[in-house]
N, C-alpha and C. Protein backbone atom coordinates (compact mmCIF):
# COMPACT_ATOMS: atom_id res chain seq x y z
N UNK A 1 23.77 18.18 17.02
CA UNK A 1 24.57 19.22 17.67
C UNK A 1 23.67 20.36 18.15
N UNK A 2 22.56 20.72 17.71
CA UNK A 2 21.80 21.55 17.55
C UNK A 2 20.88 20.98 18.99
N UNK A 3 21.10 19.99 19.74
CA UNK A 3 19.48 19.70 20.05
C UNK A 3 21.21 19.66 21.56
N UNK A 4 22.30 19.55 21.44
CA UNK A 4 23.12 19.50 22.65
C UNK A 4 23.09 21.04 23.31
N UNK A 5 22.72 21.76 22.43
CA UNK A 5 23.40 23.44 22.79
C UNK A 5 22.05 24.07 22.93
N UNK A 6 20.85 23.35 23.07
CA UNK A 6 19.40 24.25 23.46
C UNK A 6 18.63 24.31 21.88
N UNK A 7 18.58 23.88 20.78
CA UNK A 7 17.68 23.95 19.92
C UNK A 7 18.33 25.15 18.91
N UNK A 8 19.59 25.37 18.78
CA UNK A 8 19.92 25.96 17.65
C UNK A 8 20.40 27.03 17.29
N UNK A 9 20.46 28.03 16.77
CA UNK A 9 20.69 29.17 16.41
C UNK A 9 20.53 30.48 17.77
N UNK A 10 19.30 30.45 17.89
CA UNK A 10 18.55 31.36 18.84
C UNK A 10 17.99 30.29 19.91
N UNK A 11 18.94 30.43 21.20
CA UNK A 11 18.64 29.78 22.27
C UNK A 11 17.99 31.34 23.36
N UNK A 12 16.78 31.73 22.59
CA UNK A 12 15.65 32.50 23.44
C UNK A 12 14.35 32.07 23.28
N UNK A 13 13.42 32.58 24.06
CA UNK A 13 12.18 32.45 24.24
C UNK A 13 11.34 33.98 23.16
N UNK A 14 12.34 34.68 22.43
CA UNK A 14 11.85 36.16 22.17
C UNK A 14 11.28 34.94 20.61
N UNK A 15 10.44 36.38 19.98
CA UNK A 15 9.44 35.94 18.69
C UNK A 15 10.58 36.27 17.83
N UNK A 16 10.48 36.11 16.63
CA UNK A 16 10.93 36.81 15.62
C UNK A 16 10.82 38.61 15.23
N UNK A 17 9.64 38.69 15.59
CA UNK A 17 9.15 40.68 15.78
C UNK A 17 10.05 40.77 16.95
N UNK A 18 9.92 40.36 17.70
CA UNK A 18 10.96 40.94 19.38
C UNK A 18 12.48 40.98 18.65
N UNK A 19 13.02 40.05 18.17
CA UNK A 19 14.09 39.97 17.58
C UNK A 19 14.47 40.95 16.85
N UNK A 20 13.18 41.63 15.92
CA UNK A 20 13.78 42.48 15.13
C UNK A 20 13.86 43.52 15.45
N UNK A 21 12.69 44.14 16.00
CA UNK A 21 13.05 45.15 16.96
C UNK A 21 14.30 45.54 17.70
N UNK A 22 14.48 44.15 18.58
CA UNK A 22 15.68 44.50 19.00
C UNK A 22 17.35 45.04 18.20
N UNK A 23 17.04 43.88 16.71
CA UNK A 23 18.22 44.46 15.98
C UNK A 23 18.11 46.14 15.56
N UNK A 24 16.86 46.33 15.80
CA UNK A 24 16.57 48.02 14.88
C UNK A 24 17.16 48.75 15.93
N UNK A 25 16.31 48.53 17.16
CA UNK A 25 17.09 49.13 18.04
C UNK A 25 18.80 49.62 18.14
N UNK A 26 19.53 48.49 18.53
CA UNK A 26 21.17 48.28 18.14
C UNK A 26 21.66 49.08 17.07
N UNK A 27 20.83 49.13 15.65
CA UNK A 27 21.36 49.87 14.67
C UNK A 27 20.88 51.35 14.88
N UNK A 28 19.76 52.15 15.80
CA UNK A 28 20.10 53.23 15.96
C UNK A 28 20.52 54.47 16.70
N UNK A 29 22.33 53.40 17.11
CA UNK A 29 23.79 54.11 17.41
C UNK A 29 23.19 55.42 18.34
N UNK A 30 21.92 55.61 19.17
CA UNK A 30 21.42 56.57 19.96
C UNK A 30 21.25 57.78 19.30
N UNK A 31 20.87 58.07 18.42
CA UNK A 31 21.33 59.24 17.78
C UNK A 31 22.43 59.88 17.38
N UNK A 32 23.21 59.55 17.56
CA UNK A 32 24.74 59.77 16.71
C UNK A 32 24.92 59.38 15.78
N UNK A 33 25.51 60.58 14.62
CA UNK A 33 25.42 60.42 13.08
C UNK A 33 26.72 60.12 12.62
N UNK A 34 27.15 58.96 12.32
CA UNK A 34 28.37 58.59 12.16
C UNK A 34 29.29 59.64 10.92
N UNK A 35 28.50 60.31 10.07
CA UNK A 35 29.31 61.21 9.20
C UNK A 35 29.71 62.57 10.53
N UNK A 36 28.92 62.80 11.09
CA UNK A 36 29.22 63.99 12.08
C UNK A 36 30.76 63.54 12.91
N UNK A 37 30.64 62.16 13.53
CA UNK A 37 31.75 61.83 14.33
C UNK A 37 33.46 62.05 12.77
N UNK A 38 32.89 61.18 11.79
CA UNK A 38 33.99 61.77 10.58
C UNK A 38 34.34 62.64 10.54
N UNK A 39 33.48 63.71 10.66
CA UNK A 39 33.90 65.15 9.63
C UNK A 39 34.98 65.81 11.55
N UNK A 40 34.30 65.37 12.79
CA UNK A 40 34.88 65.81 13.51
C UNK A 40 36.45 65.13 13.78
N UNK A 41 36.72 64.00 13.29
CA UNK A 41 37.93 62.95 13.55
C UNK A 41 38.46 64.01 12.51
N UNK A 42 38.33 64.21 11.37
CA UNK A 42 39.06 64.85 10.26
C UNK A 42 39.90 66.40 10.78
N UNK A 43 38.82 67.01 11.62
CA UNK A 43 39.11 68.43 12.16
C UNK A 43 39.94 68.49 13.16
N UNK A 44 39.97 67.31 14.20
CA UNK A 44 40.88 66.79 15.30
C UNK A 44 42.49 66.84 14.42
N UNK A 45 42.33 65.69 13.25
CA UNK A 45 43.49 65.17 12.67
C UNK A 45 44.84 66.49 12.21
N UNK A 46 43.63 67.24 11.50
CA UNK A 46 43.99 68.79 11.14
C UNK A 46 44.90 69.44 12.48
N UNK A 47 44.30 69.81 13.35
CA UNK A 47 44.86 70.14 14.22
C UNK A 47 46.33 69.65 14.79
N UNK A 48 45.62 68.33 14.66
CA UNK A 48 47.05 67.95 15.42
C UNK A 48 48.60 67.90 14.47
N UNK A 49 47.73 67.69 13.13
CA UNK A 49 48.88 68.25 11.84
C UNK A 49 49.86 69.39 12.41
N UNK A 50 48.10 70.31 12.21
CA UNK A 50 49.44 71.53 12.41
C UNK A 50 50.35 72.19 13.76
N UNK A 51 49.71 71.23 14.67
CA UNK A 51 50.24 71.37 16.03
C UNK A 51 52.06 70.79 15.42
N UNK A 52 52.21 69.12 15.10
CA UNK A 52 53.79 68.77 14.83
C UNK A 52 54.08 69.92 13.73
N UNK A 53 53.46 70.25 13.16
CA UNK A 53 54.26 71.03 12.10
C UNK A 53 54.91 72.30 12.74
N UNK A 54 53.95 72.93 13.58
CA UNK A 54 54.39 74.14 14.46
C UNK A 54 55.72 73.90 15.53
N UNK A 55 55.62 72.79 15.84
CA UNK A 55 56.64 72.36 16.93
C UNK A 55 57.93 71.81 16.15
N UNK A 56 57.26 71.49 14.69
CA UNK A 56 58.74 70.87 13.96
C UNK A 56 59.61 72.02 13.60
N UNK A 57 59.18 73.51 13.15
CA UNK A 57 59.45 74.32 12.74
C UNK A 57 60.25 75.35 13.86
N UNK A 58 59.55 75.14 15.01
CA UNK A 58 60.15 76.04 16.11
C UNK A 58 61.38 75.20 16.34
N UNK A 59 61.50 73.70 16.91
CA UNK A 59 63.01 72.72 16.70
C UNK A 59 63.91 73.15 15.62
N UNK A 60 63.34 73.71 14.63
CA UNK A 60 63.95 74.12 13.45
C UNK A 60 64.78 75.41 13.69
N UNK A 61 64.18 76.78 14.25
CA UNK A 61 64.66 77.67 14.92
C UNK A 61 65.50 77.45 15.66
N UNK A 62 65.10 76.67 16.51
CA UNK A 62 66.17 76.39 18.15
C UNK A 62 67.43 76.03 17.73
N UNK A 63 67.59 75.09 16.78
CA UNK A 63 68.82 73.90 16.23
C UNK A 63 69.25 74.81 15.51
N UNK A 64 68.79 75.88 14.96
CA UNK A 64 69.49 76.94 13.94
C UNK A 64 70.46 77.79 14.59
N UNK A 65 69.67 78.28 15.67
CA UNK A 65 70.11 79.05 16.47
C UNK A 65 70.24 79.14 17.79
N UNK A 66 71.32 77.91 18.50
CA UNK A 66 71.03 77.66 19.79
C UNK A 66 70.90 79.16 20.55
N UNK A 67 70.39 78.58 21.83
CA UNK A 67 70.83 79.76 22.96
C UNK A 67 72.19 79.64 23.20
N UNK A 68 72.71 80.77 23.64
CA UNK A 68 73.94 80.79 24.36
C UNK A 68 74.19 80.62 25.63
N UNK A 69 75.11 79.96 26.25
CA UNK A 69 75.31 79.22 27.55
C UNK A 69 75.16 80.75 28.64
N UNK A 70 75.78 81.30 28.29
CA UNK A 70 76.06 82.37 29.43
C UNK A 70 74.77 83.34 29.07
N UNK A 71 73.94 82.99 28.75
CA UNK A 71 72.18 83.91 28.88
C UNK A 71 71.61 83.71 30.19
N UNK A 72 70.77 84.22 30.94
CA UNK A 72 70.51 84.73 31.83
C UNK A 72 69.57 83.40 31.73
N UNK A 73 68.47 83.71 30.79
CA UNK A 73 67.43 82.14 30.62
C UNK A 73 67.79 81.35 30.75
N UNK A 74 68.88 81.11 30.11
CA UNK A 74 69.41 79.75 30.05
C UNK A 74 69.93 78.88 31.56
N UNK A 75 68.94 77.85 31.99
CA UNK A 75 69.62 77.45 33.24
C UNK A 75 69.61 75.96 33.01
């Protein structure tokens, strides 16, 4: 099966050093520190917490206390 699909595993002409290199490469993600992208997903999450919470609370107001039909705002 091995000799139908080009000789196996690694159908390249690269060495084993080229190979590894290349995996080192791949693993370093360009400089981006994957705890940095965390701690920023966490601070996003926060936000957007308290964004529904702010908007759940003002619905909370509104439903308490509709507007009245005959207000000037009200269109």
């Amino acid at each position: 099966l091995a000799n139908t699909f080009g000789g196996g595993l690694y159908n390249t002409y690269e060495t084993q050093e080229q190979r590894d290199v290349a995996l080192a490469e791949a693993k370093d993600l360009n400089g981006v520190n994957p705890g940095v992208c965390f701690v920023g997903s966490l601070f996003s999450f926060g936000c957007a917490a308290a964004c529904w919470v702010l908007v759940n609370y003002i619905t909370d107001i509104f439903s308490a206390r509709p507007i009245d039909l005959d207000a000037v705002y009200a269109v």
